[in-house]
Protein backbone atom coordinates (compact mmCIF):
# COMPACT_ATOMS: atom_id res chain seq x y z
CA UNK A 1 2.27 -7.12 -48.28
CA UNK A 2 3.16 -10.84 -48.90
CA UNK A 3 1.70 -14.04 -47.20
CA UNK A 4 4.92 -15.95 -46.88
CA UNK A 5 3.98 -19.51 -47.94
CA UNK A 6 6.75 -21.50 -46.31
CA UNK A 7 6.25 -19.61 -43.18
CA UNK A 8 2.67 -19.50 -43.20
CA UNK A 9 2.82 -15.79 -41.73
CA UNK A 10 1.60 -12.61 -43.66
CA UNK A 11 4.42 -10.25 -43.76
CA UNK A 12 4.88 -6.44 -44.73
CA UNK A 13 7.23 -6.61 -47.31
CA UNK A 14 8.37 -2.71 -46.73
CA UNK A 15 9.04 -2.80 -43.30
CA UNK A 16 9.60 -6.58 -42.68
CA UNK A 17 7.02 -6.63 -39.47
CA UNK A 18 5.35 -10.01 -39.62
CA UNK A 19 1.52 -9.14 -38.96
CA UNK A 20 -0.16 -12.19 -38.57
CA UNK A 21 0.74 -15.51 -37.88
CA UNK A 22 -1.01 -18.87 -36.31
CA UNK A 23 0.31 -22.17 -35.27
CA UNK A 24 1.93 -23.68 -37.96
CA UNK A 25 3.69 -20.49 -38.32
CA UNK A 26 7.81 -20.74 -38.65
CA UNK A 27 9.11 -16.80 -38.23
CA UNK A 28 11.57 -16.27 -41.18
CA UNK A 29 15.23 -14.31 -41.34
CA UNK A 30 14.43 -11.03 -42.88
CA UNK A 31 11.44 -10.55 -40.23
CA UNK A 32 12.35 -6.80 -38.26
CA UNK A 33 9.54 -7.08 -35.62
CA UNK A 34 6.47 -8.88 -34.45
CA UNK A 35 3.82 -7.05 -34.97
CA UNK A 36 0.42 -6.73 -32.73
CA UNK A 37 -1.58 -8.91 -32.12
CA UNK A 38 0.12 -10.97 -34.55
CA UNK A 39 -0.25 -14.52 -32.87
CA UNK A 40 -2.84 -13.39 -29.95
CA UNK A 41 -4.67 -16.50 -28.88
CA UNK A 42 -3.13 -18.81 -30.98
CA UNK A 43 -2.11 -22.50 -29.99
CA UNK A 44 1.10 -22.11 -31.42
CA UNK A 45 3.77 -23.92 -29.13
CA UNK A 46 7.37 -23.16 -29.80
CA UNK A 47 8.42 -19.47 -30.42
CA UNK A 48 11.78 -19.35 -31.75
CA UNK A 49 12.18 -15.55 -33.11
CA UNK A 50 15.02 -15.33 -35.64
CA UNK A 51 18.20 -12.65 -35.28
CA UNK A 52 17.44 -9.79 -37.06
CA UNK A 53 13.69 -8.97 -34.75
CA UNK A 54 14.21 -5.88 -32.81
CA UNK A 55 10.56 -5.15 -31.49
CA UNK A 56 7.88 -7.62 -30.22
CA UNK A 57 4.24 -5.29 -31.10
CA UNK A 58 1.59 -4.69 -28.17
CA UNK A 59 -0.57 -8.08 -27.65
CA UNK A 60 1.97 -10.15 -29.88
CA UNK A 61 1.34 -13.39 -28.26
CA UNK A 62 -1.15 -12.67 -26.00
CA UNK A 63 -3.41 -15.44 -24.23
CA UNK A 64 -0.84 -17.86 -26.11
CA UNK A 65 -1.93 -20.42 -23.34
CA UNK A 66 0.22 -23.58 -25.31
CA UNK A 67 3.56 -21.82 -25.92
CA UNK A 68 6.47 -24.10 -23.50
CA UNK A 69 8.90 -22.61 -25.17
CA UNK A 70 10.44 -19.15 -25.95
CA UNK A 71 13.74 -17.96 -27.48
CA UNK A 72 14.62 -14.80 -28.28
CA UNK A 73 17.14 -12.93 -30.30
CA UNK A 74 20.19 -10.53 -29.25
CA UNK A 75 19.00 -7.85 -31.60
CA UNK A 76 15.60 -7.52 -29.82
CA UNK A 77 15.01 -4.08 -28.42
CA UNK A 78 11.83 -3.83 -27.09
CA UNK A 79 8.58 -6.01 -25.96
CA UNK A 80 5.72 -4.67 -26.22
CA UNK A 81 2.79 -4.49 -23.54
CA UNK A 82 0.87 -7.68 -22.64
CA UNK A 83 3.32 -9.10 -25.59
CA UNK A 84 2.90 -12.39 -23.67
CA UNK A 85 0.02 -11.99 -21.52
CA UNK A 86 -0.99 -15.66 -19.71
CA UNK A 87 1.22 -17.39 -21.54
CA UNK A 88 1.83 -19.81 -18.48
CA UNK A 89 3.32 -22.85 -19.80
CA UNK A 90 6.85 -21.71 -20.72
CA UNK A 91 9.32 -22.22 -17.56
CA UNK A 92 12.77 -20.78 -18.18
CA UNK A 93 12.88 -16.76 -19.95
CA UNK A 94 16.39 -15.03 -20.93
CA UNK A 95 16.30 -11.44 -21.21
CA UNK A 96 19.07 -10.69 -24.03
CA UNK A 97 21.11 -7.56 -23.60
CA UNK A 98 20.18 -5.93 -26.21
CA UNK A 99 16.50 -4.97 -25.01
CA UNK A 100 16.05 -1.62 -23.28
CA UNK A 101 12.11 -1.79 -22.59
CA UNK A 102 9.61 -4.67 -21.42
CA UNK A 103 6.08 -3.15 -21.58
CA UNK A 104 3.15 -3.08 -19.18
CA UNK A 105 2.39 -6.39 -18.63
CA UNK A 106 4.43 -7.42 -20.93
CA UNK A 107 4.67 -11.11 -19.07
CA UNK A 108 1.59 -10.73 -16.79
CA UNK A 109 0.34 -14.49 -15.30
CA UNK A 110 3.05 -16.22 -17.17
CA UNK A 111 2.52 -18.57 -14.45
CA UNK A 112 4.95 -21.32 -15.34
CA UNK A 113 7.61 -19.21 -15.40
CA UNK A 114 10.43 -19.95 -12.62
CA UNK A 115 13.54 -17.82 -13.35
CA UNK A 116 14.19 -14.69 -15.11
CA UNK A 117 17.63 -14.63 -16.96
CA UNK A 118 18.68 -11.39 -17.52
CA UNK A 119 21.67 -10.66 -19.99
CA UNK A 120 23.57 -7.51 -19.15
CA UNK A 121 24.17 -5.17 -22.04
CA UNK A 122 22.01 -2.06 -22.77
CA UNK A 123 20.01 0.78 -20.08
CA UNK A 124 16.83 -1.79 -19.23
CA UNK A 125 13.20 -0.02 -17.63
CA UNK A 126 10.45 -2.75 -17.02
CA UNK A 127 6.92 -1.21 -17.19
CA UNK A 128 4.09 -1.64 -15.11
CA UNK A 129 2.82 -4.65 -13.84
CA UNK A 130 5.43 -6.47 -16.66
CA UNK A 131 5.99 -9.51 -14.35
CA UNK A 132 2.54 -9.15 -12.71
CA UNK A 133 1.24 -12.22 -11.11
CA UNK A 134 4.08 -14.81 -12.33
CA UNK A 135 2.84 -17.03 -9.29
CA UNK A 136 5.70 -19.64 -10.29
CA UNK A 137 8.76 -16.85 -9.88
CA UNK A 138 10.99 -17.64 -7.07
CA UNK A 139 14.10 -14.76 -7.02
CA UNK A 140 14.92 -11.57 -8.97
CA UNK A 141 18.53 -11.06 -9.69
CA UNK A 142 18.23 -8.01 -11.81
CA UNK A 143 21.05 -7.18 -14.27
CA UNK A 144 23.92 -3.83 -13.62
CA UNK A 145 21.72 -2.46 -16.46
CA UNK A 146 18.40 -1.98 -15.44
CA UNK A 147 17.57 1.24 -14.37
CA UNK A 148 13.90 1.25 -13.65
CA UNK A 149 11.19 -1.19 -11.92
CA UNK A 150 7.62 -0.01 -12.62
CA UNK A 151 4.62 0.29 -10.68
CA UNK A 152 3.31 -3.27 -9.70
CA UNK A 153 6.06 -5.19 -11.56
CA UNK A 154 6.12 -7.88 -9.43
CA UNK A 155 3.25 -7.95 -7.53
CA UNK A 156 1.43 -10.91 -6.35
CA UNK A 157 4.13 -13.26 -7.39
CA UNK A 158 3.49 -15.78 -4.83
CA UNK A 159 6.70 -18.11 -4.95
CA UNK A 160 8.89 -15.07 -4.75
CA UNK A 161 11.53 -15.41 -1.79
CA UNK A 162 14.26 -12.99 -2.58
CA UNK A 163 15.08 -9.80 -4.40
CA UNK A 164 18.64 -8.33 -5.36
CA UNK A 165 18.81 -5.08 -6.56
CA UNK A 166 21.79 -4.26 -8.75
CA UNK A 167 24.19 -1.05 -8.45
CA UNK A 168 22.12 0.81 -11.75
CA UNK A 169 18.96 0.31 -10.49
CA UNK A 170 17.05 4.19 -9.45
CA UNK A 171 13.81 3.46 -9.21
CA UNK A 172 11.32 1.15 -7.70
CA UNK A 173 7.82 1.53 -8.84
CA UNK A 174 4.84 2.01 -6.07
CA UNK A 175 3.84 -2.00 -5.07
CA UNK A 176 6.72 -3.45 -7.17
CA UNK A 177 7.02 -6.25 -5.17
CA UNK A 178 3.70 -6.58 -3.03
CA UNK A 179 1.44 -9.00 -2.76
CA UNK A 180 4.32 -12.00 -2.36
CA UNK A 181 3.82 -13.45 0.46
CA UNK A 182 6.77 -15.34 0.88
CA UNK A 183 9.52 -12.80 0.28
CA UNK A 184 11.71 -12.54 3.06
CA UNK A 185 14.76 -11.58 1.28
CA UNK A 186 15.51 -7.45 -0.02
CA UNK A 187 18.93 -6.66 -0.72
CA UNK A 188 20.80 -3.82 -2.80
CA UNK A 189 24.17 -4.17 -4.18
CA UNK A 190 26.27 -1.89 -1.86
CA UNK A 191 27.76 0.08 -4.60
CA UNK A 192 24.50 0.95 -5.59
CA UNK A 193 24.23 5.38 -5.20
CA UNK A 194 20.56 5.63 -4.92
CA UNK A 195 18.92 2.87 -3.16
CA UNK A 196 20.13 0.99 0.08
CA UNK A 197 19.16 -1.65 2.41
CA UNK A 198 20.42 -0.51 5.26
CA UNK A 199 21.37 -2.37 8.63
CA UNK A 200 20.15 -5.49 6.81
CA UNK A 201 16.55 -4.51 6.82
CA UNK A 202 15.12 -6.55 4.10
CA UNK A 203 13.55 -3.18 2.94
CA UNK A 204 14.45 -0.74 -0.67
CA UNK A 205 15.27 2.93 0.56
CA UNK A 206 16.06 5.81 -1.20
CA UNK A 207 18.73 6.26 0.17
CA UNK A 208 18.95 10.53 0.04
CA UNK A 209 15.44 11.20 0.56
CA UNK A 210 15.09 8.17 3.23
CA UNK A 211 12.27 7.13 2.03
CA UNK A 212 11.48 3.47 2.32
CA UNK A 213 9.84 2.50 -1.14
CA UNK A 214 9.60 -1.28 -0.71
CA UNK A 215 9.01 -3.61 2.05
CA UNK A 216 8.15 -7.35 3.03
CA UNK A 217 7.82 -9.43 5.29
CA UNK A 218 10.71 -9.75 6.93
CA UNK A 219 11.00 -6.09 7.19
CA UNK A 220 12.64 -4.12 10.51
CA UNK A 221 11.92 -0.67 9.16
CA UNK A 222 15.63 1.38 10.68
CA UNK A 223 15.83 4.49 12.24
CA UNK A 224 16.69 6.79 9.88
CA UNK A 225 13.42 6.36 7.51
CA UNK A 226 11.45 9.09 6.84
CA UNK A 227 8.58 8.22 5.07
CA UNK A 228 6.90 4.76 4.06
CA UNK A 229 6.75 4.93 0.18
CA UNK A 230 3.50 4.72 -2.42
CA UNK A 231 2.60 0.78 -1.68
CA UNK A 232 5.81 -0.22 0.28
CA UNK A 233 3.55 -2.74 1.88
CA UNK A 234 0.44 -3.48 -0.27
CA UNK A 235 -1.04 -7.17 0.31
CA UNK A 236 1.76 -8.12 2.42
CA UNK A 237 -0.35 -11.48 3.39
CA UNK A 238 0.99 -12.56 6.88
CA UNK A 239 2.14 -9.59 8.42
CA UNK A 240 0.57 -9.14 11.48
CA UNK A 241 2.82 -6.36 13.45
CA UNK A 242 4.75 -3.22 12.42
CA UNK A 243 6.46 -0.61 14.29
CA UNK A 244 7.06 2.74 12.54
CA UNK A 245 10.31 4.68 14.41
CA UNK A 246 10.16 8.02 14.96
CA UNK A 247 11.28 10.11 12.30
CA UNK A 248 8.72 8.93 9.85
CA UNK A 249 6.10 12.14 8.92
CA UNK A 250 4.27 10.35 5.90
CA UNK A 251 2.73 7.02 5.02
CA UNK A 252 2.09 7.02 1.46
CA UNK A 253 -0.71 6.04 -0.65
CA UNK A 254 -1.60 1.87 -0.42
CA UNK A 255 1.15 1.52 1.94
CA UNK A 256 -0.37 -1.19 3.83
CA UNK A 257 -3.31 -1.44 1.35
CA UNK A 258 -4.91 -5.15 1.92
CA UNK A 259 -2.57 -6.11 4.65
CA UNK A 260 -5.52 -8.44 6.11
CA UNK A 261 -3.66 -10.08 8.95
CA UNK A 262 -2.11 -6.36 10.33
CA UNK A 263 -3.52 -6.30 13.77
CA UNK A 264 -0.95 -4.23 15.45
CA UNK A 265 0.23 -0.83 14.37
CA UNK A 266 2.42 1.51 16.72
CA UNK A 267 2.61 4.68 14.73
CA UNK A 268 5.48 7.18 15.30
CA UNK A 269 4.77 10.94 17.20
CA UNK A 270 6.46 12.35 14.27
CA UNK A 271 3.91 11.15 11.99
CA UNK A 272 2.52 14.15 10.26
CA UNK A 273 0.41 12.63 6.94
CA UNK A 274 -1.69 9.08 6.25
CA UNK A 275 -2.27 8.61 2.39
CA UNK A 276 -5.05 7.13 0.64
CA UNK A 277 -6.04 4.28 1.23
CA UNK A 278 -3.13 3.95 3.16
CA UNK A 279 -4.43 0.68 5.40
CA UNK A 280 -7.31 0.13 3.38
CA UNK A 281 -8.73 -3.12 3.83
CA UNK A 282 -6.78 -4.42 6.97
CA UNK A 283 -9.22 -6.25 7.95
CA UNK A 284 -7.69 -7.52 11.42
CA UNK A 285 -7.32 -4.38 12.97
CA UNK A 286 -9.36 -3.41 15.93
CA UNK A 287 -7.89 -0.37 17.26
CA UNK A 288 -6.34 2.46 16.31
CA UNK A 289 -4.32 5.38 17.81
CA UNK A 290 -3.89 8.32 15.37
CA UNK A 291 -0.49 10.56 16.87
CA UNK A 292 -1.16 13.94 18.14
CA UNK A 293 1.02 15.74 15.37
CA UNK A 294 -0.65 13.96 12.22
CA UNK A 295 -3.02 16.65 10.33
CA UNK A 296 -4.25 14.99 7.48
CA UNK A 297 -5.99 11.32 7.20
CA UNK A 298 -6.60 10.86 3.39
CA UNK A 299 -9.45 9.21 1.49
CA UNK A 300 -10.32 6.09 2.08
CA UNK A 301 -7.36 5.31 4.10
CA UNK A 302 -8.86 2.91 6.87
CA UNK A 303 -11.71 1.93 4.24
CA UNK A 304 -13.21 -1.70 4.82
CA UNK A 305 -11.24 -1.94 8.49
CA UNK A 306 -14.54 -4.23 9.30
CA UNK A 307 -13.13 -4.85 12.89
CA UNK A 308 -11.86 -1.22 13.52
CA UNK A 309 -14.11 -0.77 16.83
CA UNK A 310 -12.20 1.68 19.08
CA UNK A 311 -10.48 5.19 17.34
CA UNK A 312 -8.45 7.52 18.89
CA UNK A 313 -7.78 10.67 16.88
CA UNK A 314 -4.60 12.96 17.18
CA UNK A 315 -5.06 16.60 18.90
CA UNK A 316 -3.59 18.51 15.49
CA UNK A 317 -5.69 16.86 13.13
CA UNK A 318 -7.27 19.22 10.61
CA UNK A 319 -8.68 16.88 7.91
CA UNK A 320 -10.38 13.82 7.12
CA UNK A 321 -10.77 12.77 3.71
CA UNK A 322 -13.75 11.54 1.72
CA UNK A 323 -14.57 7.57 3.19
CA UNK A 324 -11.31 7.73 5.71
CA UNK A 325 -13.36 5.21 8.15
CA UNK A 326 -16.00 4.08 5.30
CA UNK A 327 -17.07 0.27 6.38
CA UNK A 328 -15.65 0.60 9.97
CA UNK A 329 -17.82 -0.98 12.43
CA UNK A 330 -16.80 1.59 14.98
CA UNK A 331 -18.13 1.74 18.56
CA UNK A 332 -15.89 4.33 20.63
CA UNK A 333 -14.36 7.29 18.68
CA UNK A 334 -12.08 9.35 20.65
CA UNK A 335 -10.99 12.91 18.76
CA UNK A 336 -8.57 15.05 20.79
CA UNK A 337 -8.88 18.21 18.54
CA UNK A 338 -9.99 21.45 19.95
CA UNK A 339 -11.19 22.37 17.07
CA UNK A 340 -13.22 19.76 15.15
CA UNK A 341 -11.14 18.74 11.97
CA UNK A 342 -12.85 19.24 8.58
CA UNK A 343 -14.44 15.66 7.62
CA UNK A 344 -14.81 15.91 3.46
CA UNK A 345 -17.98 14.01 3.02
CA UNK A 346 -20.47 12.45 5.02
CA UNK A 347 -18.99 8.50 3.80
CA UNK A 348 -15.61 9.27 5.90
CA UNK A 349 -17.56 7.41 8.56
CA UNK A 350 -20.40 5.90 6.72
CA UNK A 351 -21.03 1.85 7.64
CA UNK A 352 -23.49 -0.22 6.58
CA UNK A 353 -25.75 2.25 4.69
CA UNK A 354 -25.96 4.90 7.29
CA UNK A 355 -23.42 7.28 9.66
CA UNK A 356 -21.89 5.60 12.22
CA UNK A 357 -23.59 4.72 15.24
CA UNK A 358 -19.97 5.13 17.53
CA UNK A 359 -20.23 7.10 20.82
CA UNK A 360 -17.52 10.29 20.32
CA UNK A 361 -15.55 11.72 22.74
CA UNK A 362 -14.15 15.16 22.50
CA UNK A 363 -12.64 17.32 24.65
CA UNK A 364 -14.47 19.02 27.33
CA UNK A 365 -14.58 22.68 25.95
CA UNK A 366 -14.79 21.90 22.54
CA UNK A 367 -18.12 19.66 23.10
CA UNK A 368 -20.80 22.39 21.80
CA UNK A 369 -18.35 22.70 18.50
CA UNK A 370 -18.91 19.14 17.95
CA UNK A 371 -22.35 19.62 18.38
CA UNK A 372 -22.57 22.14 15.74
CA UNK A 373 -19.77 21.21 13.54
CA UNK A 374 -20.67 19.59 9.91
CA UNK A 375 -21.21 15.31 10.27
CA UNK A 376 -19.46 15.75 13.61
CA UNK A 377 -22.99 16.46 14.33
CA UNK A 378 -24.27 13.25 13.08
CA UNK A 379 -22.85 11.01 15.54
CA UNK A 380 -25.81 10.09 17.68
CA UNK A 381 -24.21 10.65 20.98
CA UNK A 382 -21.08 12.83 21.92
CA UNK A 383 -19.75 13.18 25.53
CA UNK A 384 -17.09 15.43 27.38
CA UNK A 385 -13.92 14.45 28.33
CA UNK A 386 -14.01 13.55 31.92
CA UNK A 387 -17.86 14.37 32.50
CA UNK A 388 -18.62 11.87 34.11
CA UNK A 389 -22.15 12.43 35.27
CA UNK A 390 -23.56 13.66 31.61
CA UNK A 391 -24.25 17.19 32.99
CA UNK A 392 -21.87 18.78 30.07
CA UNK A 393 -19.60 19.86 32.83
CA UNK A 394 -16.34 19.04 34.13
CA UNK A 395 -15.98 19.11 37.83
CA UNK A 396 -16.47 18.13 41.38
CA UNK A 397 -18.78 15.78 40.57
CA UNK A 398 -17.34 14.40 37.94
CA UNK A 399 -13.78 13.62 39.99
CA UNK A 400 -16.84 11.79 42.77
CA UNK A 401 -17.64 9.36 40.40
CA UNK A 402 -13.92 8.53 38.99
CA UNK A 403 -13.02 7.54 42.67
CA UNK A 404 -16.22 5.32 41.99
CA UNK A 405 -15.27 3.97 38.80
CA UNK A 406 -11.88 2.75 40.07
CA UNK A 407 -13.67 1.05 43.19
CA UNK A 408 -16.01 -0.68 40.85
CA UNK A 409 -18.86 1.28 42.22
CA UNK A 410 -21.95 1.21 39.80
CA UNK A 411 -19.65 2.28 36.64
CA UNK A 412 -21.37 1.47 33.36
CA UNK A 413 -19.02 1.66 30.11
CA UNK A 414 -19.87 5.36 29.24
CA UNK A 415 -18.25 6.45 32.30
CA UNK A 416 -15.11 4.48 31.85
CA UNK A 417 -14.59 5.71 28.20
CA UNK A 418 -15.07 9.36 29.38
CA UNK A 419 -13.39 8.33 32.62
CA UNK A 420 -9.66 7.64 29.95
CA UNK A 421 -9.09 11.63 30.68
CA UNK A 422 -5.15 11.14 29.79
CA UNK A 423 -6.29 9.24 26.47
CA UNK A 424 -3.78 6.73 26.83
CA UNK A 425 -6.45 3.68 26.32
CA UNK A 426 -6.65 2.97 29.72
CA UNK A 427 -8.52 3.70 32.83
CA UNK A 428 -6.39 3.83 36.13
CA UNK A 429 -5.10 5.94 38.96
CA UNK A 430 -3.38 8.54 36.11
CA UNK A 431 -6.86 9.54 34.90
CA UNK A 432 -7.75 10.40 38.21
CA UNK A 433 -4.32 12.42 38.90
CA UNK A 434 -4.85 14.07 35.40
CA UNK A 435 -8.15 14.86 36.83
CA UNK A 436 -7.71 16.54 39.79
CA UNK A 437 -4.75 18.74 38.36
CA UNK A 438 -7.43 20.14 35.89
CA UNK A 439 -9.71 21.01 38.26
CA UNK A 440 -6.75 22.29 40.87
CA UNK A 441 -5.76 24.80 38.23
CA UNK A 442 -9.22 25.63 36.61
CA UNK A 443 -8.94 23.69 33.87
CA UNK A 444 -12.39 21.83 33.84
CA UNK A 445 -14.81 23.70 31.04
CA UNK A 446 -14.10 27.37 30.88
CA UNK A 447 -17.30 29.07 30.01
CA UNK A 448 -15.06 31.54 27.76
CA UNK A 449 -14.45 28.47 25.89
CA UNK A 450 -17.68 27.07 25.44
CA UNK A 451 -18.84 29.81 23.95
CA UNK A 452 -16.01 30.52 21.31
């Protein structure tokens, strides 16, 4: 060990890594890497480090709020994680060539920072959350040499208008690039093998498995996608519509996580799987259709929907996972099951420090399974499809006071919610036809049923 008096640094004279350093500190030839911690929260202001550094250490300049300028060397190979962490006053970053690995948050909040240079030269993989909240970045033009983008690398960079993905480039993280709400520009360089942007979408797919891994937005998801990827959407501020094709079966985990201004989703009949959390916290949404083939709603995924009032729930759905519907303020849940689909805790539709207070609707010979089914039980009232009356039975009657409803007669706002026999959301001259054909051919509330 030697304190290096001109340099006013201590260095390890074996290995050359410079371990500690502070403002007046001038980083000498000889110097092989930076190590951690070495300058975190220092003032020091210019960072010039010399040819000859090939590693920046974890924490190296962390919270190094003064530094406005930055410079470094072509023999550099990697940068540690949070190696400049809110260091927001530089402006202008080159990436040399040279460097093959840019840790988690390597360059989180580096707020001043408008441009990324990247040199090309050797196989580059940015970590997690490396370029995290830079809310001064406005493009990404990544280099032929990178070859991964990690989880959250970009996210919440809130000047960010455009991304280019290069040709090398096989992997985009889950969320890379949410959060920016002004991005409105994805492309991928079309001699790029894995990823695409097909039909000018402004979206990232993979382009074998057709998954679509990130989106903003600008977004027209194409027909040909087949599932939305880990985060594709997270904290997409501004989007207020999105229509899913058919030929999607999954929505991934976060997908549309804290999308607050989604109001409108039209969800494909293909759609087999929703992820966690998967439009957690969309707080403008007010009604929601689940698809009859979807079988699996994961946790938490509508968690904190505070203006989710109306539910419709898909006929093959077999599970709903542990606070699905936590913090909806529901009022009408339709579920089209026959057989009532396995909630996994009693918080899937817990609100405001009790079960929800929602009226359910289920079909007509599956209404005693509700009854008797675990937290499907809990709901304070449940009603029949079609039943009309409240007698638990499907039939003459019932089909009386639909001709009523649809004169206006005395209908209060039970009957017209168990009055929507076809499910489609509204109540019109279909119901009735729907209603008649079930009791024409027997359908009504088979006592073989009930009691199965």
């Amino acid at each position: 060990m030697k304190i290096c008096q001109n340099c006013n640094a201590l260095i390890e004279t074996a290995t050359g890594t410079l371990i500690k350093g502070c403002v007046n500190t001038v980083i000498p030839m000889g110097v092989t890497a930076i190590g951690k911690d070495a300058f975190s929260w220092s003032k020091v202001t210019d960072v010039i480090i010399p040819t000859g550094v090939t590693a920046i250490g974890d924490n190296a300049f962390d919270h190094c709020y003064e530094i406005t300028r930055l410079s470094l060397p072509g023999t550099l190979l990697t940068i540690g994680d949070n190696a400049f962490d809110a260091a927001y006053k530089f402006n202008d970053l080159t990436i040399p060539g040279s460097v093959t690995s840019i840790g988690k948050y390597a360059f989180h909040c580096c707020n001043g920072l408008s441009g990324i240079r990247f040199e090309e030269g050797s196989p580059l993989v940015l970590g997690d959350c490396a370029f995290y909240q830079c809310s001064g970045l406005k493009s990404v033009v990544m280099p032929n040499t990178l070859q991964s983008v990690g989880d959250y690398c970009f996210f919440e960079c809130d000047s960010l208008t455009s991304v280019f993905v290069s040709a090398s480039v096989s992997h985009i993280g889950c969320a890379a690039f949410g959060g920016c709400p002004l991005l409105a520009e994805m492309k991928v360089d079309s001699a790029n093998p894995v990823l695409d942007a097909r039909d000018s979408c402004n979206a990232i797919i993979e382009t074998a498995s057709g998954i679509l891994v990130a989106g903003c937005l600008a977004t027209v998801i194409p027909v040909g996608v087949t599932a939305l990827g880990d985060g594709a959407f997270a904290e997409c501020i501004g989007l207020n519509t999105i229509f899913i094709p058919e030929g999607v079966t999954r929505i991934g985990e976060y997908a549309f996580d804290c999308c607050y201004d989604l109001d409108t989703i039209v969800l494909p009949h293909s759609l087999v799987t929703i992820g966690d959390y998967a439009f957690a916290s969309c707080e403008s949404l007010v009604y929601m259709t689940i698809p009859d083939a979807v079988t699996s709603i994961g946790e938490s995924a509508f968690y904190d929907c505070p203006w989710m009032s109306y539910l419709t729930l898909g006929k093959e759905l077999s599970f709903i996972g542990d606070g699905a519907f936590n913090g909806c303020n529901l009022i009408k849940v339709n579920c089209r099951a026959n057989i009532p689909p396995e909630i996994a805790a009693i918080s899937s539709f817990w609100h405001y420090g009790e079960f929800s207070n929602a009226i359910l609707k289920v079909p007509a010979q599956a209404l005693q399974r509700y009854q008797n089914a675990d937290y499907w039980s809990l709901f304070p009232q449940i009603v029949a499809d079609g039943d009309l009356t409240g007698d638990g039975r499907v039939n003459m009657d019932d089909l009386t006071a639909m001709i009523g409803c649809l004169v206006g007669y005395g209908t209060t706002n039970l009957q017209y919610f168990t009055a929507d026999v076809n499910n489609d959301n509204r109540f019109n001259m279909d119901d009735l036809t729907t209603l008649i054909n079930w009791l024409v051919f027997g359908y009504g509330w088979p006592e073989s049923e009930l009691n199965q």
